[in-house]
PDB file of N, CA and C in Angstrom:
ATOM      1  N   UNK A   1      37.877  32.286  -8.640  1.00  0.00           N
ATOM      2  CA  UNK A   1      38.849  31.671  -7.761  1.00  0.00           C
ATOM      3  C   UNK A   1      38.833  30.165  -7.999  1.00  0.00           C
ATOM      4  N   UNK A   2      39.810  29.576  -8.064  1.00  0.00           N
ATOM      5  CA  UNK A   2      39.915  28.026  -8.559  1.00  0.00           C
ATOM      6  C   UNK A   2      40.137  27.525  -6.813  1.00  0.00           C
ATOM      7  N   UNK A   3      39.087  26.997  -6.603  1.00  0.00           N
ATOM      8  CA  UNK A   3      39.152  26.352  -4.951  1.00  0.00           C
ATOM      9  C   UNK A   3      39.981  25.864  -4.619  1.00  0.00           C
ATOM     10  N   UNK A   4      39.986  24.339  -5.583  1.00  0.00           N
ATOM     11  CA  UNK A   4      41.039  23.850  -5.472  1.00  0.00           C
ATOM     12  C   UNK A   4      42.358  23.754  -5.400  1.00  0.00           C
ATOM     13  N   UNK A   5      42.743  24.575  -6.094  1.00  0.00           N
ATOM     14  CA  UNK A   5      44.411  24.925  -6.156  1.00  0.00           C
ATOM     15  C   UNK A   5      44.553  25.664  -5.177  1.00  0.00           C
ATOM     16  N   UNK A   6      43.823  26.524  -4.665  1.00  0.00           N
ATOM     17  CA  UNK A   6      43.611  27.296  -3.368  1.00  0.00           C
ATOM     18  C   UNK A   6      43.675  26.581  -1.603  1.00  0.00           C
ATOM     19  N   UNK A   7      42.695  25.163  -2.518  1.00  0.00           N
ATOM     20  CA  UNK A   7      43.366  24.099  -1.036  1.00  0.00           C
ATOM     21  C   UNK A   7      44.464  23.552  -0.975  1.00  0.00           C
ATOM     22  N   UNK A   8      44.687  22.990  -1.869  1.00  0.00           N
ATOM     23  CA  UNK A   8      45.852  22.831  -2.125  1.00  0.00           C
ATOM     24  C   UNK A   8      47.240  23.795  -1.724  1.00  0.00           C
ATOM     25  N   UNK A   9      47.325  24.945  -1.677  1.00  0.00           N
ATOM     26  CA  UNK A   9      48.199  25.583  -1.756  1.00  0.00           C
ATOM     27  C   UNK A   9      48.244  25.855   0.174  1.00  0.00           C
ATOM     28  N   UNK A  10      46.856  25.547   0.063  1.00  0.00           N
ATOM     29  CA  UNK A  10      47.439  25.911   1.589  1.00  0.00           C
ATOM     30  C   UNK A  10      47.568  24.912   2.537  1.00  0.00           C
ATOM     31  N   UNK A  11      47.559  23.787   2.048  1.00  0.00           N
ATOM     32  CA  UNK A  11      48.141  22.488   3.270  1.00  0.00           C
ATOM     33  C   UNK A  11      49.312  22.544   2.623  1.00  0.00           C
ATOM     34  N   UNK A  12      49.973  23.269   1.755  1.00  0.00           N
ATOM     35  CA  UNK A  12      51.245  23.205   1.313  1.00  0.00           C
ATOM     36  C   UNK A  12      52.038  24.176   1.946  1.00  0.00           C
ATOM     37  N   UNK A  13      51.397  25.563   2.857  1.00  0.00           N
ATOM     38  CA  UNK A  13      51.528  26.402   3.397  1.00  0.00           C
ATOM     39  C   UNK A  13      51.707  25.931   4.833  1.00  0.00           C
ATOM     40  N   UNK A  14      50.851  25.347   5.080  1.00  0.00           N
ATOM     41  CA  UNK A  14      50.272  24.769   6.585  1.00  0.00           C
ATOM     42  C   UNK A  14      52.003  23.587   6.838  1.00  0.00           C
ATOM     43  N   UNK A  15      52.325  23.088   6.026  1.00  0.00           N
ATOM     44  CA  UNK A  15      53.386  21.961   5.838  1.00  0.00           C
ATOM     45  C   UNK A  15      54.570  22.431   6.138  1.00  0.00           C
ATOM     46  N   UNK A  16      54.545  23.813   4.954  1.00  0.00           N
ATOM     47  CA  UNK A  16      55.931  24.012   4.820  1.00  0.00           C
ATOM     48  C   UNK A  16      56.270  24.626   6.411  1.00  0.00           C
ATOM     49  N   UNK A  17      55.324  25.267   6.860  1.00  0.00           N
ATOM     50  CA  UNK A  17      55.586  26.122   8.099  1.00  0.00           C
ATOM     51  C   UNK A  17      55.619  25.723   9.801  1.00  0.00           C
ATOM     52  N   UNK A  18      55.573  24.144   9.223  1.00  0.00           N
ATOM     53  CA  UNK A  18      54.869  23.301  10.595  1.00  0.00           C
ATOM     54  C   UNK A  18      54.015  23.509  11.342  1.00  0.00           C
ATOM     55  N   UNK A  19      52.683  23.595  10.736  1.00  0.00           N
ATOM     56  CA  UNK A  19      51.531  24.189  11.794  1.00  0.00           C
ATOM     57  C   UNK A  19      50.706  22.894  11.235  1.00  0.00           C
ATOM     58  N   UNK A  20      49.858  22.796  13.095  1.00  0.00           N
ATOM     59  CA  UNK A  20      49.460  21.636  12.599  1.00  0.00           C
ATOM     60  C   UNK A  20      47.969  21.424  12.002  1.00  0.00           C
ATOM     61  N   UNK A  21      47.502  20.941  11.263  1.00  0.00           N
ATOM     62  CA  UNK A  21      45.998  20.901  11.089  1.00  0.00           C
ATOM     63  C   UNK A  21      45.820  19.441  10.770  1.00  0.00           C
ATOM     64  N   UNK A  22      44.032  19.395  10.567  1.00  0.00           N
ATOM     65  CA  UNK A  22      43.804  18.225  10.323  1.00  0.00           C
ATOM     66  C   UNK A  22      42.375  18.594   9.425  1.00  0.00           C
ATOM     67  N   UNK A  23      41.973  17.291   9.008  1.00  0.00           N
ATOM     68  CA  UNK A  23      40.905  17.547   8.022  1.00  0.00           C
ATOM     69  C   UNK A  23      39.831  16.877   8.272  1.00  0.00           C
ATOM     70  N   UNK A  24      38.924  17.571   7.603  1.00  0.00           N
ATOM     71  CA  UNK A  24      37.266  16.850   8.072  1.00  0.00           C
ATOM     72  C   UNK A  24      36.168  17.333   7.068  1.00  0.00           C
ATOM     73  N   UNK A  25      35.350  16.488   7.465  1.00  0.00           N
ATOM     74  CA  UNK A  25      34.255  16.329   6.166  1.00  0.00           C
ATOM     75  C   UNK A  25      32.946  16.053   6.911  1.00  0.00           C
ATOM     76  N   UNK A  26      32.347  17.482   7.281  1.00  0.00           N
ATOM     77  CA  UNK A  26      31.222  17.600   8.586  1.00  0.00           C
ATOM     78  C   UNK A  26      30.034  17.749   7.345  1.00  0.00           C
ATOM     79  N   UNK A  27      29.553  18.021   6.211  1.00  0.00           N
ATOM     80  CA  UNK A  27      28.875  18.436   5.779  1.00  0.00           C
ATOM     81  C   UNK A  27      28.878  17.895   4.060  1.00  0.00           C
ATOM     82  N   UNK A  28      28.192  17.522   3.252  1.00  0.00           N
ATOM     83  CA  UNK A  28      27.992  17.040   1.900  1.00  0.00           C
ATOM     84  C   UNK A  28      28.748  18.011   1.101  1.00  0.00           C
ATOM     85  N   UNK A  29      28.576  19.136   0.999  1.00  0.00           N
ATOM     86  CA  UNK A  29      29.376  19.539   0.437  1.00  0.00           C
ATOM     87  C   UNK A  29      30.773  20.585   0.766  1.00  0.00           C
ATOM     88  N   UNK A  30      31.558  20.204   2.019  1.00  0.00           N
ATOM     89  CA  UNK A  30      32.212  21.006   2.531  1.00  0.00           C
ATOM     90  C   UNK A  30      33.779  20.065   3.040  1.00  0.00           C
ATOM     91  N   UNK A  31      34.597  20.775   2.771  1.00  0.00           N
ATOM     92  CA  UNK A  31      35.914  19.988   3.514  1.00  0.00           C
ATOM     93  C   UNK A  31      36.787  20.821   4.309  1.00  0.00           C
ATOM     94  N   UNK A  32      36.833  20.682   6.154  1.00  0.00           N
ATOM     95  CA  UNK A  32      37.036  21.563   6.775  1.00  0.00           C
ATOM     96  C   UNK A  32      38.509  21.432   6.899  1.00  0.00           C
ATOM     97  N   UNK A  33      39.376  22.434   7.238  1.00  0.00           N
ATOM     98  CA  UNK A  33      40.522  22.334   7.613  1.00  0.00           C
ATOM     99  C   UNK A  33      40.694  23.331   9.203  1.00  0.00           C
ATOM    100  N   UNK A  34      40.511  22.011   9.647  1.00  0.00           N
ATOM    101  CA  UNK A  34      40.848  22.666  11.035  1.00  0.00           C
ATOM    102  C   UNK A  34      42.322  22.857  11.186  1.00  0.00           C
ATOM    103  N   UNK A  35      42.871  24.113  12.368  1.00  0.00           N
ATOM    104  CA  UNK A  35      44.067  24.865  12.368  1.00  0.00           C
ATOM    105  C   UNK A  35      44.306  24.916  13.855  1.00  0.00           C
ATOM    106  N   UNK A  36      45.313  24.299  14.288  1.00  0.00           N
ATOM    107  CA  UNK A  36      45.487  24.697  15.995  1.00  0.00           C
ATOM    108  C   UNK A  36      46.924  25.436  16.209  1.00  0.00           C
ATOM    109  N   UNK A  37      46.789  26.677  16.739  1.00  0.00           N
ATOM    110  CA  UNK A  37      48.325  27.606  16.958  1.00  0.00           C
ATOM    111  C   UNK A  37      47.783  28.094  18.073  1.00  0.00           C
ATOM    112  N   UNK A  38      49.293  28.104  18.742  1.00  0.00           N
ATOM    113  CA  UNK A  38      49.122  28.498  20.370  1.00  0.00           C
ATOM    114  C   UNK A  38      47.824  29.827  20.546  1.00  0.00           C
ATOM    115  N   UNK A  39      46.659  29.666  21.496  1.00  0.00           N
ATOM    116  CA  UNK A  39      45.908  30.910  21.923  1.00  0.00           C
ATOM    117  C   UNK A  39      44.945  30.791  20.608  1.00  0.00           C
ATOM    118  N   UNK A  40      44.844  29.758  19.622  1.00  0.00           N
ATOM    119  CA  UNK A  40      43.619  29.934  18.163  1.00  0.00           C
ATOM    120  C   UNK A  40      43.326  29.003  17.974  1.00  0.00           C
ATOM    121  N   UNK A  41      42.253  28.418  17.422  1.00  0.00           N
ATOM    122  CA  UNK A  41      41.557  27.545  16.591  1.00  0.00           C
ATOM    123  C   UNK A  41      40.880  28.112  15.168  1.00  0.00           C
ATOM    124  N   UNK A  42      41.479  27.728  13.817  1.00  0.00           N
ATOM    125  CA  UNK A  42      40.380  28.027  12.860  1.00  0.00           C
ATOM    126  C   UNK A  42      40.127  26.934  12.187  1.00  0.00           C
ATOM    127  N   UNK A  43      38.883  27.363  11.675  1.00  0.00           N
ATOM    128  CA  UNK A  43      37.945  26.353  10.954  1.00  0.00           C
ATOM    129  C   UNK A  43      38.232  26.854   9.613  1.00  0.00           C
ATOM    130  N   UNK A  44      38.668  26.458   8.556  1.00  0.00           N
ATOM    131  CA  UNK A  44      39.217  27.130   7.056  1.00  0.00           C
ATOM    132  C   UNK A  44      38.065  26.254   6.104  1.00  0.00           C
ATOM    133  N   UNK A  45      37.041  26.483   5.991  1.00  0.00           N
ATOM    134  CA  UNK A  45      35.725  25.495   4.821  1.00  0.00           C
ATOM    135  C   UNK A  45      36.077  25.931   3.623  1.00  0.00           C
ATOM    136  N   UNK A  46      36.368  24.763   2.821  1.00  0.00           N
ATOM    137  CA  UNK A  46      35.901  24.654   1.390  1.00  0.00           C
ATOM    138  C   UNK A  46      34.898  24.169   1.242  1.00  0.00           C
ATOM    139  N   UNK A  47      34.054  25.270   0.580  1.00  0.00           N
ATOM    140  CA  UNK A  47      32.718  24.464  -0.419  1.00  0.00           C
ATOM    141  C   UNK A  47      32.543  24.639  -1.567  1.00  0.00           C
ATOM    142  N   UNK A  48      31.465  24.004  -2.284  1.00  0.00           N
ATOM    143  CA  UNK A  48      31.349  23.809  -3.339  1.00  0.00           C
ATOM    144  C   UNK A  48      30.039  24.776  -3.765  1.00  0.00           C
ATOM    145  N   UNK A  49      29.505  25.471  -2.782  1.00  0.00           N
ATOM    146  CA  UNK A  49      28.440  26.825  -2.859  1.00  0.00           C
ATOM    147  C   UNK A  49      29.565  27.873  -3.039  1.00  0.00           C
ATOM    148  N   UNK A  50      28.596  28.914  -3.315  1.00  0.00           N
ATOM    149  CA  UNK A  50      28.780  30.388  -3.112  1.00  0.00           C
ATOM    150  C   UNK A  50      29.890  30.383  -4.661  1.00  0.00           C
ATOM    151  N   UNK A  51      30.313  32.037  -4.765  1.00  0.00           N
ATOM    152  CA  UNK A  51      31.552  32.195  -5.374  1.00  0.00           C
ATOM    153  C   UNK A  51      30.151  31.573  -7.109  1.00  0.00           C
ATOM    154  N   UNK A  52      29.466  32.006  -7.166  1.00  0.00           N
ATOM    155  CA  UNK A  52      28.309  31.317  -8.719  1.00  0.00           C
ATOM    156  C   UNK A  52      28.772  29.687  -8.683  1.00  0.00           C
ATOM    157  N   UNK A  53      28.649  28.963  -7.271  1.00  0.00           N
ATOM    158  CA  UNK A  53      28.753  27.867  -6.910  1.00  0.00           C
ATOM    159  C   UNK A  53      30.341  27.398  -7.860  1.00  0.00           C
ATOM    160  N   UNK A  54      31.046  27.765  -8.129  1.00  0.00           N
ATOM    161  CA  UNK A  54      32.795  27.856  -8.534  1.00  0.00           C
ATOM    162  C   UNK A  54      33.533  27.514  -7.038  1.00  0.00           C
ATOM    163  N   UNK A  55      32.327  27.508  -6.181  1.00  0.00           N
ATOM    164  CA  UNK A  55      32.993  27.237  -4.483  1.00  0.00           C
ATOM    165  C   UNK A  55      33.583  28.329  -3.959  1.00  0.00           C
ATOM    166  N   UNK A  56      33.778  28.321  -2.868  1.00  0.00           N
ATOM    167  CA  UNK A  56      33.846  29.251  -1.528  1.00  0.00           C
ATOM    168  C   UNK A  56      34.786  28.823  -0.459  1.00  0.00           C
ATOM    169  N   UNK A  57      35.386  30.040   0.048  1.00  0.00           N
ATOM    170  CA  UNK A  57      36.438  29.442   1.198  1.00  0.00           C
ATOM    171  C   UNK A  57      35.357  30.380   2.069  1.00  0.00           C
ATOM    172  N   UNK A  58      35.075  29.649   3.493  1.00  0.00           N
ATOM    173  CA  UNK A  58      34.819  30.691   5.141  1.00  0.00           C
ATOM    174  C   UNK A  58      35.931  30.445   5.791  1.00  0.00           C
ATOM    175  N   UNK A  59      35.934  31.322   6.611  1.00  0.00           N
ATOM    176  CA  UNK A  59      37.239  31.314   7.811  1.00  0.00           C
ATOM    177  C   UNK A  59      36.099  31.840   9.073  1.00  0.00           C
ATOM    178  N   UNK A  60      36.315  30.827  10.227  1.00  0.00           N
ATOM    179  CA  UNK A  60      35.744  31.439  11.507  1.00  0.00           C
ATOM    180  C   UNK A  60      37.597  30.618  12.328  1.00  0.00           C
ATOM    181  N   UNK A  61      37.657  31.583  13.370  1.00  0.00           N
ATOM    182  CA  UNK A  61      38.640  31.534  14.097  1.00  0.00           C
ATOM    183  C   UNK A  61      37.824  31.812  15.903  1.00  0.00           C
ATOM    184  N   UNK A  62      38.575  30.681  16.421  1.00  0.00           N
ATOM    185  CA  UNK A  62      38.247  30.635  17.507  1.00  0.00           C
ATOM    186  C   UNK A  62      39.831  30.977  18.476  1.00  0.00           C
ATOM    187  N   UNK A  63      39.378  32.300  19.510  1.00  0.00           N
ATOM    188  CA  UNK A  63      40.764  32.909  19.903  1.00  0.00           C
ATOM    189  C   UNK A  63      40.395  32.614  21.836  1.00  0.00           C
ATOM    190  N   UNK A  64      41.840  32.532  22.315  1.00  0.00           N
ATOM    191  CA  UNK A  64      41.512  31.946  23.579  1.00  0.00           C
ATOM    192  C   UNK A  64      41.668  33.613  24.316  1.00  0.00           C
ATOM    193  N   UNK A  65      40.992  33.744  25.583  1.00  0.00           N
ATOM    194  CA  UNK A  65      41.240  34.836  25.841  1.00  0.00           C
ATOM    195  C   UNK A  65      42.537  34.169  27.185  1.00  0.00           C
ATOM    196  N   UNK A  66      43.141  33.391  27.482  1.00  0.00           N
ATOM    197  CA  UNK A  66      44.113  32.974  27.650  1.00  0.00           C
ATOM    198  C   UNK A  66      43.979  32.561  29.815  1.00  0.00           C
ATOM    199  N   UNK A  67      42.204  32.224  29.560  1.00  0.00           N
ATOM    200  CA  UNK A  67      42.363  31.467  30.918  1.00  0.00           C
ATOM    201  C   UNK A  67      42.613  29.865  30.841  1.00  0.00           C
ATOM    202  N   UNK A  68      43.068  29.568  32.037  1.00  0.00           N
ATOM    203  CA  UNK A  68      43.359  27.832  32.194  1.00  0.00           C
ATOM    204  C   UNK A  68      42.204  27.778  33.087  1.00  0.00           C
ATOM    205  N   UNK A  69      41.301  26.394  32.844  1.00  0.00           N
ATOM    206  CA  UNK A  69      40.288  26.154  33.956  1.00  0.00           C
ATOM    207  C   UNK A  69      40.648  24.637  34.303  1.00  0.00           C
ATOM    208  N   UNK A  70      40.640  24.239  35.524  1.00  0.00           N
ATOM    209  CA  UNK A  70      40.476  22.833  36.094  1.00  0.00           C
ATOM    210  C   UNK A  70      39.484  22.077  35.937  1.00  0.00           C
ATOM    211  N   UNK A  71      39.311  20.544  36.339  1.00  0.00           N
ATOM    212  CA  UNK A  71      38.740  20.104  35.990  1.00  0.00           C
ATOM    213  C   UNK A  71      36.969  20.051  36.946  1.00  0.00           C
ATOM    214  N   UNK A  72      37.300  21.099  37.217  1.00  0.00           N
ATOM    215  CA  UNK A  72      35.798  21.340  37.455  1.00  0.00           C
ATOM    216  C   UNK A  72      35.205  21.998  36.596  1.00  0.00           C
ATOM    217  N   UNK A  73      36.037  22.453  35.594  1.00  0.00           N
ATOM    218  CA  UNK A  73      35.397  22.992  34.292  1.00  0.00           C
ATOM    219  C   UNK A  73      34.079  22.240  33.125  1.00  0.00           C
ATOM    220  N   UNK A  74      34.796  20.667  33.769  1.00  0.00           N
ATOM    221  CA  UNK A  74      33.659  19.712  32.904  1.00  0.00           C
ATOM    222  C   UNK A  74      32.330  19.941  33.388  1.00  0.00           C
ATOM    223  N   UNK A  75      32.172  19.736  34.783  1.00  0.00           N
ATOM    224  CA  UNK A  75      30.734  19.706  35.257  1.00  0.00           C
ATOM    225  C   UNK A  75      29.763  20.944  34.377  1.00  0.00           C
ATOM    226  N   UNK A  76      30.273  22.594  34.132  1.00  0.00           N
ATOM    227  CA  UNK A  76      29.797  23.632  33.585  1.00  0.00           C
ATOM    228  C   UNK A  76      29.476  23.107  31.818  1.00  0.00           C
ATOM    229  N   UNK A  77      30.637  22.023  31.223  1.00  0.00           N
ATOM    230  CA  UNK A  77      30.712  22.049  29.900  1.00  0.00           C
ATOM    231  C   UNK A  77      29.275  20.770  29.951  1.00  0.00           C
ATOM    232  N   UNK A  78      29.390  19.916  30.895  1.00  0.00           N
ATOM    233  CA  UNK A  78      28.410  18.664  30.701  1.00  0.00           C
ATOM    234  C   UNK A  78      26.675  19.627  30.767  1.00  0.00           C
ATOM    235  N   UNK A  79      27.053  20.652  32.186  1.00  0.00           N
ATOM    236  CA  UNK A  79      25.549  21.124  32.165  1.00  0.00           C
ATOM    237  C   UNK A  79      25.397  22.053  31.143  1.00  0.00           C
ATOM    238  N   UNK A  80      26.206  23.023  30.525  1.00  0.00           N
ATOM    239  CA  UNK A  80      25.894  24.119  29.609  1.00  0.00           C
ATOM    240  C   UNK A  80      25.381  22.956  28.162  1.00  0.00           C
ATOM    241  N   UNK A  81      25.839  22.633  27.758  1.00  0.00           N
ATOM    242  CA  UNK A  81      26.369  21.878  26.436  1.00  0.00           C
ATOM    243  C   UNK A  81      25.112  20.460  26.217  1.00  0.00           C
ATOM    244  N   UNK A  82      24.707  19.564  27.388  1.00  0.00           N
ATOM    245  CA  UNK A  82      24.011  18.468  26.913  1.00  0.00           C
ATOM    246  C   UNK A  82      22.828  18.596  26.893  1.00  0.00           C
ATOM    247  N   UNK A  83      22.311  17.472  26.397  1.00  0.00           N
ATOM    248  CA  UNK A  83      20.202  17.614  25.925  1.00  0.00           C
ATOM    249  C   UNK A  83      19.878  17.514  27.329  1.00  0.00           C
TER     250      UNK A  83
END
């Protein structure tokens, strides 16, 4: 699999179709393409492992089960979430 043309092809996908993403670079050898569509979040990684290190795509998708919470929701995210 040629990675690259593979990323490539798909912010060309992501473009043509108006969906929005953005990009990030969390890790030395990885370039994330985050994906936001109504009710999803995915994380789309290119790396430069796996695949006889020729690089690797992961996909994890984050799906909403479609509650709204108020802002008493922070107090749960500050206590679940901090050191």
């Amino acid at each position: 699999m040629d990675t690259l043309n593979s990323f490539i092809e798909l912010l060309e996908k992501l473009e043509d179709k108006k969906i929005y993403y953005r990009l990030s670079k969390t890790r030395d050898d990885t370039i994330t393409v985050e994906v936001s569509v109504p009710g999803q979040r995915w994380e789309i990684e290119y790396n430069t492992y796996g695949e006889k290190s020729g690089g690797s795509i992961e996909i994890e998708k984050f799906v909403s089960d479609g509650t709204i919470h108020g802002d008493e929701e922070l107090d749960t995210l500050f206590r679940d979430f901090s050191e």
